[in-house]
N, C-alpha and C. Protein backbone atom coordinates (compact mmCIF):
# COMPACT_ATOMS: atom_id res chain seq x y z
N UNK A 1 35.20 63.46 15.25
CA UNK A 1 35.69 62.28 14.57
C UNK A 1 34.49 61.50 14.07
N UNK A 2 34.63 61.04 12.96
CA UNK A 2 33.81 60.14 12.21
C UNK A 2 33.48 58.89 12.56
N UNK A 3 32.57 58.39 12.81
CA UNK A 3 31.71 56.92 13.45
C UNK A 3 32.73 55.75 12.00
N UNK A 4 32.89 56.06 10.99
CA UNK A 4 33.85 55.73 10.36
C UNK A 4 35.39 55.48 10.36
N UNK A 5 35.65 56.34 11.37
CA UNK A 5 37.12 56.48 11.43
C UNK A 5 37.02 55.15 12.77
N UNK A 6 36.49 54.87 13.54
CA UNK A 6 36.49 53.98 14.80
C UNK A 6 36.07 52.87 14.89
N UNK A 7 35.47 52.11 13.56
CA UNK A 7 34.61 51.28 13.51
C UNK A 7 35.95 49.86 12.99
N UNK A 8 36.51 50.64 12.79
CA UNK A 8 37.59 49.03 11.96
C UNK A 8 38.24 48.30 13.67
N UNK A 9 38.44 49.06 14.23
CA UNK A 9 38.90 48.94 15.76
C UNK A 9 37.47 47.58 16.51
N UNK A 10 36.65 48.18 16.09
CA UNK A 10 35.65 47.70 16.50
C UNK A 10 35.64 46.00 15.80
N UNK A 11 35.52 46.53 14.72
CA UNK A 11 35.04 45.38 13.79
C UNK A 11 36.38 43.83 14.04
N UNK A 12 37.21 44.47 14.30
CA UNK A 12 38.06 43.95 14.35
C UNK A 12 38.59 43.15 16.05
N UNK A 13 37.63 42.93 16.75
CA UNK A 13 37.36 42.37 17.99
C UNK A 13 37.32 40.99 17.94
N UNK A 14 37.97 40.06 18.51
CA UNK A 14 37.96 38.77 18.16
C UNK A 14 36.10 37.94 18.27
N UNK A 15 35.41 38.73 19.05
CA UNK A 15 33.86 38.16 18.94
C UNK A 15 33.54 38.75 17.42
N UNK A 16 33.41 40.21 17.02
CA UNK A 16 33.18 40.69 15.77
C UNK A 16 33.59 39.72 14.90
N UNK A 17 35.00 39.31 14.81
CA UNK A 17 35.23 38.46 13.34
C UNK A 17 35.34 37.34 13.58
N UNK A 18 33.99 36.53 14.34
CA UNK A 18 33.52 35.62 14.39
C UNK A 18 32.04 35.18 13.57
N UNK A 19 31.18 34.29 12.94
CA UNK A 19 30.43 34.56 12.71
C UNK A 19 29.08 34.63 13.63
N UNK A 20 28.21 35.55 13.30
CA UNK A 20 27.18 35.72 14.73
C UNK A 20 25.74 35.33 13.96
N UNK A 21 25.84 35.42 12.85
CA UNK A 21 24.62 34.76 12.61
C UNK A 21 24.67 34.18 11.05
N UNK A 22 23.50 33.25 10.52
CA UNK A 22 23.51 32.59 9.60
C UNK A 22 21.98 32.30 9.05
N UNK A 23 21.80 31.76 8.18
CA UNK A 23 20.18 31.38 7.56
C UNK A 23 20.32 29.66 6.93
N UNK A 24 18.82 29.40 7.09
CA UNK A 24 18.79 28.32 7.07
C UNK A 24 17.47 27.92 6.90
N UNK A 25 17.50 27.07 5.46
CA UNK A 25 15.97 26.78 5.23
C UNK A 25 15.10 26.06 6.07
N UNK A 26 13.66 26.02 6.04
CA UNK A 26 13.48 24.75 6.85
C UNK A 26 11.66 24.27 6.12
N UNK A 27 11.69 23.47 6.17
CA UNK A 27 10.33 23.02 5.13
C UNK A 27 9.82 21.83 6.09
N UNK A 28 8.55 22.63 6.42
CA UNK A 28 7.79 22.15 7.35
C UNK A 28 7.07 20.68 6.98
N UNK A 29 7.57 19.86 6.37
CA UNK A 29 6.68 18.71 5.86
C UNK A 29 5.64 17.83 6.45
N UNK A 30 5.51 17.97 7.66
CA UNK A 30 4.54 16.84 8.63
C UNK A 30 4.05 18.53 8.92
N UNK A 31 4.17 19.43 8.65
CA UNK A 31 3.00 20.17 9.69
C UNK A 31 2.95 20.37 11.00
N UNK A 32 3.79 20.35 11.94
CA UNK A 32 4.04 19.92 13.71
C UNK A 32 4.26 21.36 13.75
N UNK A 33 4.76 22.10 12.94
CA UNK A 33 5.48 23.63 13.31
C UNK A 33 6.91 23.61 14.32
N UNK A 34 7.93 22.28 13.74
CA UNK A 34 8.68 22.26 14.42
C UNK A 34 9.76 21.65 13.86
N UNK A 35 10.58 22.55 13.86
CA UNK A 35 12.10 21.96 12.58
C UNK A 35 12.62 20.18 13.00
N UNK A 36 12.11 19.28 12.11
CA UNK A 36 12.71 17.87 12.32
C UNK A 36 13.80 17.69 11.63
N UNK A 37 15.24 17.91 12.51
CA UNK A 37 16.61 17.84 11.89
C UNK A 37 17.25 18.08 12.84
N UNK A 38 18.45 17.63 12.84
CA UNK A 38 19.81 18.17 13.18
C UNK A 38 20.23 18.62 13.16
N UNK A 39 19.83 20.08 14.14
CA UNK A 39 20.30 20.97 14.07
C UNK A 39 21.72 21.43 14.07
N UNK A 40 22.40 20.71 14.88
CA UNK A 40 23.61 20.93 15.21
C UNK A 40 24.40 20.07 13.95
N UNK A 41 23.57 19.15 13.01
CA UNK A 41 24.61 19.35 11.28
C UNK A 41 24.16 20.30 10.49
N UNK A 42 25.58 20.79 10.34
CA UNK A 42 24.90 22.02 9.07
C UNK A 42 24.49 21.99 7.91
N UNK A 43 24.82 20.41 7.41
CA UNK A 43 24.38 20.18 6.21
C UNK A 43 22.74 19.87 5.75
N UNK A 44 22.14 19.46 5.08
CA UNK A 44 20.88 19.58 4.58
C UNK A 44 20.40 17.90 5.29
N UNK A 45 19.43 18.37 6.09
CA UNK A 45 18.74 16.68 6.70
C UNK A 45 17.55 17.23 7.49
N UNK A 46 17.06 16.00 7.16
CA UNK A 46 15.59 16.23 7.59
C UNK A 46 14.99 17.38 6.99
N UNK A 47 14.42 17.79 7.77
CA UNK A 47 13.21 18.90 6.98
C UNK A 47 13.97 20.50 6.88
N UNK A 48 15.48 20.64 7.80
CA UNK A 48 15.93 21.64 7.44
C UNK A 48 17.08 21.78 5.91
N UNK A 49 17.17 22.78 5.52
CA UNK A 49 18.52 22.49 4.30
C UNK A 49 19.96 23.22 5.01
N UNK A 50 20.84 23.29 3.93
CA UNK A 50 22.24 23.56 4.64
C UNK A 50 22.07 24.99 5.02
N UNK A 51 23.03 24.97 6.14
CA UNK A 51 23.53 26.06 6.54
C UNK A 51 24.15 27.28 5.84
N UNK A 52 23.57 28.86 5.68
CA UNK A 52 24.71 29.70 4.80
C UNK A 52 26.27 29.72 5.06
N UNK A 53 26.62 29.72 6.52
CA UNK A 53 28.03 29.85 6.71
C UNK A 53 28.29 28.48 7.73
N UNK A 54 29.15 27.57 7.18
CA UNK A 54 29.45 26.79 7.87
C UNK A 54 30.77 27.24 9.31
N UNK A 55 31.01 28.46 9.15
CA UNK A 55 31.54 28.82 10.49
C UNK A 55 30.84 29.10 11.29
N UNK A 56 29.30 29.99 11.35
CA UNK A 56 28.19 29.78 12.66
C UNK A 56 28.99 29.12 13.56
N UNK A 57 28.87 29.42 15.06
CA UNK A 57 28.77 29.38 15.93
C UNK A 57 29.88 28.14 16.36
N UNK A 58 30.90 28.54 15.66
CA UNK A 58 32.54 27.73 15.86
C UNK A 58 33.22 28.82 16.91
N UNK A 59 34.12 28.23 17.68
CA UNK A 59 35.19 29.44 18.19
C UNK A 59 35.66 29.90 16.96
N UNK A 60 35.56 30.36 15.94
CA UNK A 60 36.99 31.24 15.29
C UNK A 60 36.60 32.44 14.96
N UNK A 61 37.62 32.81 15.76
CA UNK A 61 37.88 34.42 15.95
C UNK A 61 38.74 35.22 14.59
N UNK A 62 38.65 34.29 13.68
CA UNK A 62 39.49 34.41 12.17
C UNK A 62 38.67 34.18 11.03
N UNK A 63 37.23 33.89 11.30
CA UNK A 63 36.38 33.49 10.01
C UNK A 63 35.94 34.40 9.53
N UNK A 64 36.56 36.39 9.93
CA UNK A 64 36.56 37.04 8.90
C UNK A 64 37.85 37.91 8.86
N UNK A 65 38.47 38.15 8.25
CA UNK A 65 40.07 38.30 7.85
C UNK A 65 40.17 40.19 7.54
N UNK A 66 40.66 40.92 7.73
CA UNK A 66 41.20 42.32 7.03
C UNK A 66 42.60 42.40 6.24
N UNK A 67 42.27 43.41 5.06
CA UNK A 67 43.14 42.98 4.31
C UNK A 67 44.59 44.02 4.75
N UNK A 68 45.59 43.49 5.34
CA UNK A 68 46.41 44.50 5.60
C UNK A 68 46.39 46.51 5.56
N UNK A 69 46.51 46.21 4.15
CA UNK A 69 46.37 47.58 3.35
C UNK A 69 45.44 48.42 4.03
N UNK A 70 43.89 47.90 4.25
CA UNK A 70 43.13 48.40 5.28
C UNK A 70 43.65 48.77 6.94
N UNK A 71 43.84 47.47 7.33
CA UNK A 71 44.20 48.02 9.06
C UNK A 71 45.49 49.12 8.67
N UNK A 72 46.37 49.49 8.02
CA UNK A 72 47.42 49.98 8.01
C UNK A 72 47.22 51.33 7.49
N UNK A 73 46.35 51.68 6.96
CA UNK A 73 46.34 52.84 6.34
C UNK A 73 45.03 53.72 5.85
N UNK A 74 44.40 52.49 4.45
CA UNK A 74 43.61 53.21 3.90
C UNK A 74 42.08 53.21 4.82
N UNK A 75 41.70 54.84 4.65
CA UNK A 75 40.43 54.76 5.67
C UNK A 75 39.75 55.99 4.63
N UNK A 76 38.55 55.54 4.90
CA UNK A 76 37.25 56.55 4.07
C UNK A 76 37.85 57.68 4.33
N UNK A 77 37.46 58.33 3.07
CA UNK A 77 37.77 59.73 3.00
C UNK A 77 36.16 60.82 2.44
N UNK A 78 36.16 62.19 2.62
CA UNK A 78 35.03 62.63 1.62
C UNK A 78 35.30 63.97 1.77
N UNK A 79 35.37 64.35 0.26
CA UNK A 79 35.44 65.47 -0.35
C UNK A 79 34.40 66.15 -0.36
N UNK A 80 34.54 67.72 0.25
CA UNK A 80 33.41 68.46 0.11
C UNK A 80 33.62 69.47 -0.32
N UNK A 81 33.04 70.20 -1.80
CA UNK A 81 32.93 71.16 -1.80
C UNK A 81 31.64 72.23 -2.05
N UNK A 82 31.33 73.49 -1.31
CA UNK A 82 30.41 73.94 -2.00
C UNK A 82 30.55 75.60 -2.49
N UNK A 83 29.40 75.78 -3.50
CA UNK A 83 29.62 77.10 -3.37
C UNK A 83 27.84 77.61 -3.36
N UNK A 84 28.04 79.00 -3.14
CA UNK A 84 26.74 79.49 -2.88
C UNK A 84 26.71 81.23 -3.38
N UNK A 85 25.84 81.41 -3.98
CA UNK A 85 25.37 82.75 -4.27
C UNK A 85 24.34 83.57 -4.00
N UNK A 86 23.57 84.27 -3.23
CA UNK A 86 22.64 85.38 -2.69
C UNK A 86 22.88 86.39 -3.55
N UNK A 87 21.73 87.20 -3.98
CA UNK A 87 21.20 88.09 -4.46
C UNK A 87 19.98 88.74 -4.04
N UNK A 88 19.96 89.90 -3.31
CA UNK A 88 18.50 90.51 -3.30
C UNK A 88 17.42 91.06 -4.29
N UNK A 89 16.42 90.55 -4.24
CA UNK A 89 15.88 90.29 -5.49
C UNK A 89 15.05 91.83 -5.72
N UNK A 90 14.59 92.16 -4.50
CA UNK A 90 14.35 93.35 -4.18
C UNK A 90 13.59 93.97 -2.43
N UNK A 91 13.41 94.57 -2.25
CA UNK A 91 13.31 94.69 -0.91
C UNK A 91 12.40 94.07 -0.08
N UNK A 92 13.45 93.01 0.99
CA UNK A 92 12.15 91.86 1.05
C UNK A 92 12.04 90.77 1.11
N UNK A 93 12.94 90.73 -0.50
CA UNK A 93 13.00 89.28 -1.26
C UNK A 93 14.28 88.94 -1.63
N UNK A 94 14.99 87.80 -1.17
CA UNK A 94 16.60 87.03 -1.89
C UNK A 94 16.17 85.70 -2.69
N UNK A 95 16.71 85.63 -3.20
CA UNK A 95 17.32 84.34 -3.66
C UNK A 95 18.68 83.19 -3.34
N UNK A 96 18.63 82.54 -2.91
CA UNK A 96 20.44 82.01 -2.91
C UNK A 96 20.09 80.53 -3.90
N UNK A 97 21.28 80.43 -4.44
CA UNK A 97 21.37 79.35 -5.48
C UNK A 97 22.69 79.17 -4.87
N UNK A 98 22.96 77.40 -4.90
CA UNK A 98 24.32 76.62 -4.12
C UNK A 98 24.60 75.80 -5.09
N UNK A 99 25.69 75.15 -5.20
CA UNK A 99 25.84 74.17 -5.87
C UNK A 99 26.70 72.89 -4.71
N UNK A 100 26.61 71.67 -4.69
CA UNK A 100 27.00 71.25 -3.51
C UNK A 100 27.33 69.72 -4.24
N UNK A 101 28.88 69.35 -4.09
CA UNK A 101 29.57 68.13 -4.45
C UNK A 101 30.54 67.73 -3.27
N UNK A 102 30.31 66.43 -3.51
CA UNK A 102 30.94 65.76 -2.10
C UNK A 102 30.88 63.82 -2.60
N UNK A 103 32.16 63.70 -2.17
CA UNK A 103 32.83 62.07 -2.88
C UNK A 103 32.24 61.44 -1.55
N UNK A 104 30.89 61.02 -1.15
CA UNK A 104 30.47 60.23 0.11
C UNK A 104 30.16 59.33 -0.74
N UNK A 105 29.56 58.30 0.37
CA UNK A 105 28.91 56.95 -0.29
C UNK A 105 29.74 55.67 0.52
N UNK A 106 28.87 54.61 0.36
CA UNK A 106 29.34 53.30 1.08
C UNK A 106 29.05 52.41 0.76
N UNK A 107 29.55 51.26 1.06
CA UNK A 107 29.02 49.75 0.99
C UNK A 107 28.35 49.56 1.90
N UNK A 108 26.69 49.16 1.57
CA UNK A 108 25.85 49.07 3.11
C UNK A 108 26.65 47.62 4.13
N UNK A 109 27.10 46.80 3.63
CA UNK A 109 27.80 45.94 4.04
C UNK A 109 28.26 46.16 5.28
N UNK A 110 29.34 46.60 4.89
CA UNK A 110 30.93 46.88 5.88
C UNK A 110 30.77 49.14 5.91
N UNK A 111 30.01 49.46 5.64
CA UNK A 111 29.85 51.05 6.12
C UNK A 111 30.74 51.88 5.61
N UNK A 112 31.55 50.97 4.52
CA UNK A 112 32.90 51.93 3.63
C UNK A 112 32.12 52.01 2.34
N UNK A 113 32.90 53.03 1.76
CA UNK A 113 32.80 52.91 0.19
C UNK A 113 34.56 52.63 -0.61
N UNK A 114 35.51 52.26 0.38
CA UNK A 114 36.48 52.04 -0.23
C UNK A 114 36.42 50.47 0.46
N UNK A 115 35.94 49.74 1.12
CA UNK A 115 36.11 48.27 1.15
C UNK A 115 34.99 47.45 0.56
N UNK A 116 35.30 46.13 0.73
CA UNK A 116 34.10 45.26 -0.31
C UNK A 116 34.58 43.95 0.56
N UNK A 117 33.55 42.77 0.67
CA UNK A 117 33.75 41.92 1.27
C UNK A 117 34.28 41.01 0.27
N UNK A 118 35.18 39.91 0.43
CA UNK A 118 35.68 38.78 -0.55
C UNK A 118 35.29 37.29 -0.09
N UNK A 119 34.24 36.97 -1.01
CA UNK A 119 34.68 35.14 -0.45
C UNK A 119 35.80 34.40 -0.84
N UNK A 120 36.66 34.06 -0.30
CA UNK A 120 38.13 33.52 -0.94
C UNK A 120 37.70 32.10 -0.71
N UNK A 121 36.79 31.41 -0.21
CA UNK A 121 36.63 29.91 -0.10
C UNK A 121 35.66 29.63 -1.53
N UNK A 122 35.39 30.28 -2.63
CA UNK A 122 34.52 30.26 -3.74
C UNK A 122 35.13 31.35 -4.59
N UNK A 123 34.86 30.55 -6.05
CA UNK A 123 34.98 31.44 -7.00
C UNK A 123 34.20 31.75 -8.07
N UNK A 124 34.48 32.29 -9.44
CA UNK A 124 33.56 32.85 -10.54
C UNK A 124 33.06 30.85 -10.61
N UNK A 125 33.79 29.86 -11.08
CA UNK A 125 33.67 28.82 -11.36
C UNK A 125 32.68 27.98 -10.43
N UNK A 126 32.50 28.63 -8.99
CA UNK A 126 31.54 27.99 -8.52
C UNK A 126 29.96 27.99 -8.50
N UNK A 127 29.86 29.33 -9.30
CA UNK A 127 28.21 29.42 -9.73
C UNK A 127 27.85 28.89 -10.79
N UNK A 128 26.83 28.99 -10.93
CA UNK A 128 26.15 28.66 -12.27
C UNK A 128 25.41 29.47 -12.70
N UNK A 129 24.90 29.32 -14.21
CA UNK A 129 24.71 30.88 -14.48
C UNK A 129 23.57 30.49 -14.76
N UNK A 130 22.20 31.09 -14.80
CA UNK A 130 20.83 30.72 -15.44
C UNK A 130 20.33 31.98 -15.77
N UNK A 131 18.75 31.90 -16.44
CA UNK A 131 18.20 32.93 -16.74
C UNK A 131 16.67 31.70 -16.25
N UNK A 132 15.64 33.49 -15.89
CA UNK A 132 14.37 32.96 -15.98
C UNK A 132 13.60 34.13 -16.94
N UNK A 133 12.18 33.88 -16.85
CA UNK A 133 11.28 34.32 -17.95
C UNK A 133 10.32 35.43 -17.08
N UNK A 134 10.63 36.21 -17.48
CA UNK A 134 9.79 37.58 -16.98
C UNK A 134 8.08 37.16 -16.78
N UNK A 135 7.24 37.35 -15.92
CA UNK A 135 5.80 37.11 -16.32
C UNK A 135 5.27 37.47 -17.50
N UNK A 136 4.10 38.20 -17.74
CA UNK A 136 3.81 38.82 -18.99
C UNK A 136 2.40 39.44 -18.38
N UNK A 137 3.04 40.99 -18.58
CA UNK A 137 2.32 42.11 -17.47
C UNK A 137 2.34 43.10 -18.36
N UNK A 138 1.44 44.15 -18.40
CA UNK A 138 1.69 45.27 -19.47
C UNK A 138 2.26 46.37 -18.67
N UNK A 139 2.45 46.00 -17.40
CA UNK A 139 3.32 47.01 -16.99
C UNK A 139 4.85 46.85 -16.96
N UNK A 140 5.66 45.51 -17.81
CA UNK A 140 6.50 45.34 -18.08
C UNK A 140 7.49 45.96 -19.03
N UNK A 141 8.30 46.53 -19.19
CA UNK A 141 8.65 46.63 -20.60
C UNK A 141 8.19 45.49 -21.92
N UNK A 142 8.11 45.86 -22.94
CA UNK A 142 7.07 44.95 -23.67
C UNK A 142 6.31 43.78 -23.78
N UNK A 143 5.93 44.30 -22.46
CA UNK A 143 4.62 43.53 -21.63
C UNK A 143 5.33 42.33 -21.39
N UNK A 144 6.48 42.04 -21.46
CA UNK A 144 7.14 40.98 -20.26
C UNK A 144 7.19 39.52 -21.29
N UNK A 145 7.58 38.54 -20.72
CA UNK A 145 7.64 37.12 -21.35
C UNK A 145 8.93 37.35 -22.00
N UNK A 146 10.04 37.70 -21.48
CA UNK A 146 11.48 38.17 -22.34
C UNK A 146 12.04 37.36 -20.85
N UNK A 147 13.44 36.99 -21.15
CA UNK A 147 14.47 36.37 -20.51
C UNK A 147 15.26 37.17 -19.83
N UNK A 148 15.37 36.83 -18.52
CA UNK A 148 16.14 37.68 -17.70
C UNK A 148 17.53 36.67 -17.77
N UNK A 149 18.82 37.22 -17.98
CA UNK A 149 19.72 36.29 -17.96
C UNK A 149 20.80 36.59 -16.93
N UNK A 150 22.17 35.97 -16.79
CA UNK A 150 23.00 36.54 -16.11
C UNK A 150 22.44 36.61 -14.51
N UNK A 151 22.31 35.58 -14.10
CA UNK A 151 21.60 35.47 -12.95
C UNK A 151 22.59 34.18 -12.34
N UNK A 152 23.25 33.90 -10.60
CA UNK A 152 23.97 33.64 -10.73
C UNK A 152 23.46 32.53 -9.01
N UNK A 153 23.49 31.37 -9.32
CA UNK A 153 23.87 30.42 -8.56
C UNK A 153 24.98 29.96 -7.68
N UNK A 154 24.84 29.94 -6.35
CA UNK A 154 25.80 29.39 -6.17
C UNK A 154 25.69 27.37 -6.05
N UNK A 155 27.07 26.17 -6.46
CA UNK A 155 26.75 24.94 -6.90
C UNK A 155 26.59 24.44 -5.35
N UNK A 156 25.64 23.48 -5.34
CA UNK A 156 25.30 22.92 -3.66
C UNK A 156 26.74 22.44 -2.84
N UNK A 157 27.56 21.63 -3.50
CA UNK A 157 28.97 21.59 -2.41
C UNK A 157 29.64 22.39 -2.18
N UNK A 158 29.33 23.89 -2.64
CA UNK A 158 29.98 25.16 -2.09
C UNK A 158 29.26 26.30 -1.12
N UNK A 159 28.20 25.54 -1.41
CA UNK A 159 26.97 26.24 -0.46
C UNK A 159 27.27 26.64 1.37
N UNK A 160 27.56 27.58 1.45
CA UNK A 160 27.89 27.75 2.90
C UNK A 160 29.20 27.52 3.36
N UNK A 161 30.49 27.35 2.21
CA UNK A 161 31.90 27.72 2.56
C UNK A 161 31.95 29.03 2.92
N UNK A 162 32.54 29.57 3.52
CA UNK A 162 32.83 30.60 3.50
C UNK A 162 33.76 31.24 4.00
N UNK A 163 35.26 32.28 3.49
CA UNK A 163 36.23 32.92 4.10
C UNK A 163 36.75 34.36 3.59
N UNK A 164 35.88 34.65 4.99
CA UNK A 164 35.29 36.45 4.35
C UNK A 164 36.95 37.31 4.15
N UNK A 165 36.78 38.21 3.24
CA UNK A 165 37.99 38.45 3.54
C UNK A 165 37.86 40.25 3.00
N UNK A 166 38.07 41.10 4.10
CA UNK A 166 37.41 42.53 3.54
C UNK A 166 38.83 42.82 2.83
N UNK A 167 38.61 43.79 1.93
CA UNK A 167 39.75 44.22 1.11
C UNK A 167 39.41 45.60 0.57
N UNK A 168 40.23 46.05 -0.38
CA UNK A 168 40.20 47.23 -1.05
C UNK A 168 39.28 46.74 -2.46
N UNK A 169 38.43 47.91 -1.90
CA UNK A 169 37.41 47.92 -3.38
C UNK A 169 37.83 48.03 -4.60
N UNK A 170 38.69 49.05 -4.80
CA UNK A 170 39.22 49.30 -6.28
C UNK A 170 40.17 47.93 -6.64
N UNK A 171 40.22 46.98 -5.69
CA UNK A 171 41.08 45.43 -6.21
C UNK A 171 40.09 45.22 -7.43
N UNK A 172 38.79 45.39 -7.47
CA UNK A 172 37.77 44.49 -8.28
C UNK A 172 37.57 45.96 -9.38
N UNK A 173 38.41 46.92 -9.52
CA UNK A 173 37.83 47.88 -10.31
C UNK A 173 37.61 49.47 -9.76
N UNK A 174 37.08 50.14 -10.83
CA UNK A 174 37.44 51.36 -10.50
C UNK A 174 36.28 51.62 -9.20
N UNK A 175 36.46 52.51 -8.08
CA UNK A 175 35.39 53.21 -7.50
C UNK A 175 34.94 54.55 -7.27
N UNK A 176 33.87 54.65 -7.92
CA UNK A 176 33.51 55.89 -7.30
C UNK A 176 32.33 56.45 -6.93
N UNK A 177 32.56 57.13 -5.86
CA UNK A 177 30.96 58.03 -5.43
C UNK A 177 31.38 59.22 -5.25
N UNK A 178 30.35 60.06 -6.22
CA UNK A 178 30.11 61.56 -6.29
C UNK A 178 28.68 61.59 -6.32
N UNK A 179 28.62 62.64 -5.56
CA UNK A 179 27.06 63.55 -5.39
C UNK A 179 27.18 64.96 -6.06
N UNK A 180 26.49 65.68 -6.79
CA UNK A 180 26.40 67.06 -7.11
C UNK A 180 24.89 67.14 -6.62
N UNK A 181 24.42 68.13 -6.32
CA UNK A 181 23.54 68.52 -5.60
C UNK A 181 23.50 70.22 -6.07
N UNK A 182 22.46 70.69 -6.38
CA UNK A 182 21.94 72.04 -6.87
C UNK A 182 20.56 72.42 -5.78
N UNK A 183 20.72 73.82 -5.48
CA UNK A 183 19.53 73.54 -4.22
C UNK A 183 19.19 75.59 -4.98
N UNK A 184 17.94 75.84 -4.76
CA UNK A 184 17.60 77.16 -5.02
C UNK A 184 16.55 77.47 -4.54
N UNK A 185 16.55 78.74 -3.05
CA UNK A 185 15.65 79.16 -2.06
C UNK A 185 15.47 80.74 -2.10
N UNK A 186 14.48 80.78 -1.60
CA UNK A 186 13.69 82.32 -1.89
C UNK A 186 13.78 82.57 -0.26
N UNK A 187 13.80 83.66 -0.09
CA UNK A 187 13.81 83.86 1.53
C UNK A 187 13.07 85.36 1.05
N UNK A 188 11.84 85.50 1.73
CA UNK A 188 10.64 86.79 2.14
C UNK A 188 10.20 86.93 2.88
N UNK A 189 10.87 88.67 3.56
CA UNK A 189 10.15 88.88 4.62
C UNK A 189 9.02 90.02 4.70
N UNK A 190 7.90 89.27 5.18
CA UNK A 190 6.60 89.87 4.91
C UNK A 190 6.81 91.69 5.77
N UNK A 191 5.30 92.36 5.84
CA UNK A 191 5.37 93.57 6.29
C UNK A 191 5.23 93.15 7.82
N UNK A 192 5.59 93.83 8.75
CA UNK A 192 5.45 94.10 10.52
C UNK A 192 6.36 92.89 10.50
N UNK A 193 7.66 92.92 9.49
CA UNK A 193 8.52 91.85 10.61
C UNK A 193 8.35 90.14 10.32
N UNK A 194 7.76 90.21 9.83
CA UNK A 194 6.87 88.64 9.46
C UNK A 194 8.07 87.61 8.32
């Protein structure tokens, strides 16, 4: 059985879909080497800034959600097929040539390639969109100083909502992972056995 097939069981533990950890700026301004703030507000004070997930270290055993469809049914799958051909090339000497396809792949996230995480406490409307300016390097594509755009903010009063919610990947579109793989080995066996 697949480390895949057992893991939603897991994940799904009331400590698991809690949050266990979070990030959090902190800007040393006096120099002491020692965060001056409140820690225990998550919002931005003193020398630290806000919190990524304002659920950190709450009891809720619900601040990350599965989407039905998942616990009920759909679970990673992967297609394998291969084929393979040997030929003796002459006495001595083979060849084998394979050809090798297989539908694997994942979200490093959540360890599926059929789920995707959702923030449902934020939407497209809550970022902002910017662009910045490439350096200017000749190892750039034409040596750089061109606009990177489509780059995506999230707005500061949404900063660290968060209500995870795993779901089916193909909700957001098509998915897919395929591998083809071609492999071609010589196998020779020398004189006395070798």
């Amino acid at each position: 059985m697949a480390k895949i097939g057992t893991e939603i069981t897991n994940d799904n533990n009331p400590f698991n879909t809690s949050i266990q950890s979070a990030n959090r700026s902190w800007n040393d301004a006096n120099g002491d080497y020692v965060p001056d703030c409140d820690l225990g507000n998550f919002t931005a004070n003193g020398e630290c800034g806000a919190i990524s997930n304002n659920n950190y270290g709450q009891a809720n055993p619900n601040a990350i959600v599965w989407d039905p469809d998942i616990l009920n049914g759909l679970r990673d799958n992967n297609w394998d097929l291969s084929a393979e051909l040997q030929q003796e090339l002459m006495d001595g000497l083979s060849v084998t040539v394979g050809y090798y396809f297989n539908t694997a792949g994942y979200n490093q996230e959540n360890n599926s390639k059929n789920r995707v995480t959702d923030n449902l406490a934020v939407t497209p409307a809550d970022y902002d969109m910017f662009c910045v300016t490439a350096p200017v390097d000749s190892r750039l594509p034409d040596g750089g100083a061109y606009e990177i755009c489509s780059l995506a903010d999230i707005k500061p009063e949404k900063y660290g909502q968060s209500d995870q919610f795993f779901t089916r990947a193909d909700a957001f579109g098509e998915n897919k992972f395929r591998n083809n793989f071609f492999n071609v080995t010589f196998d020779g066996r020398l004189p006395n056995g070798i």
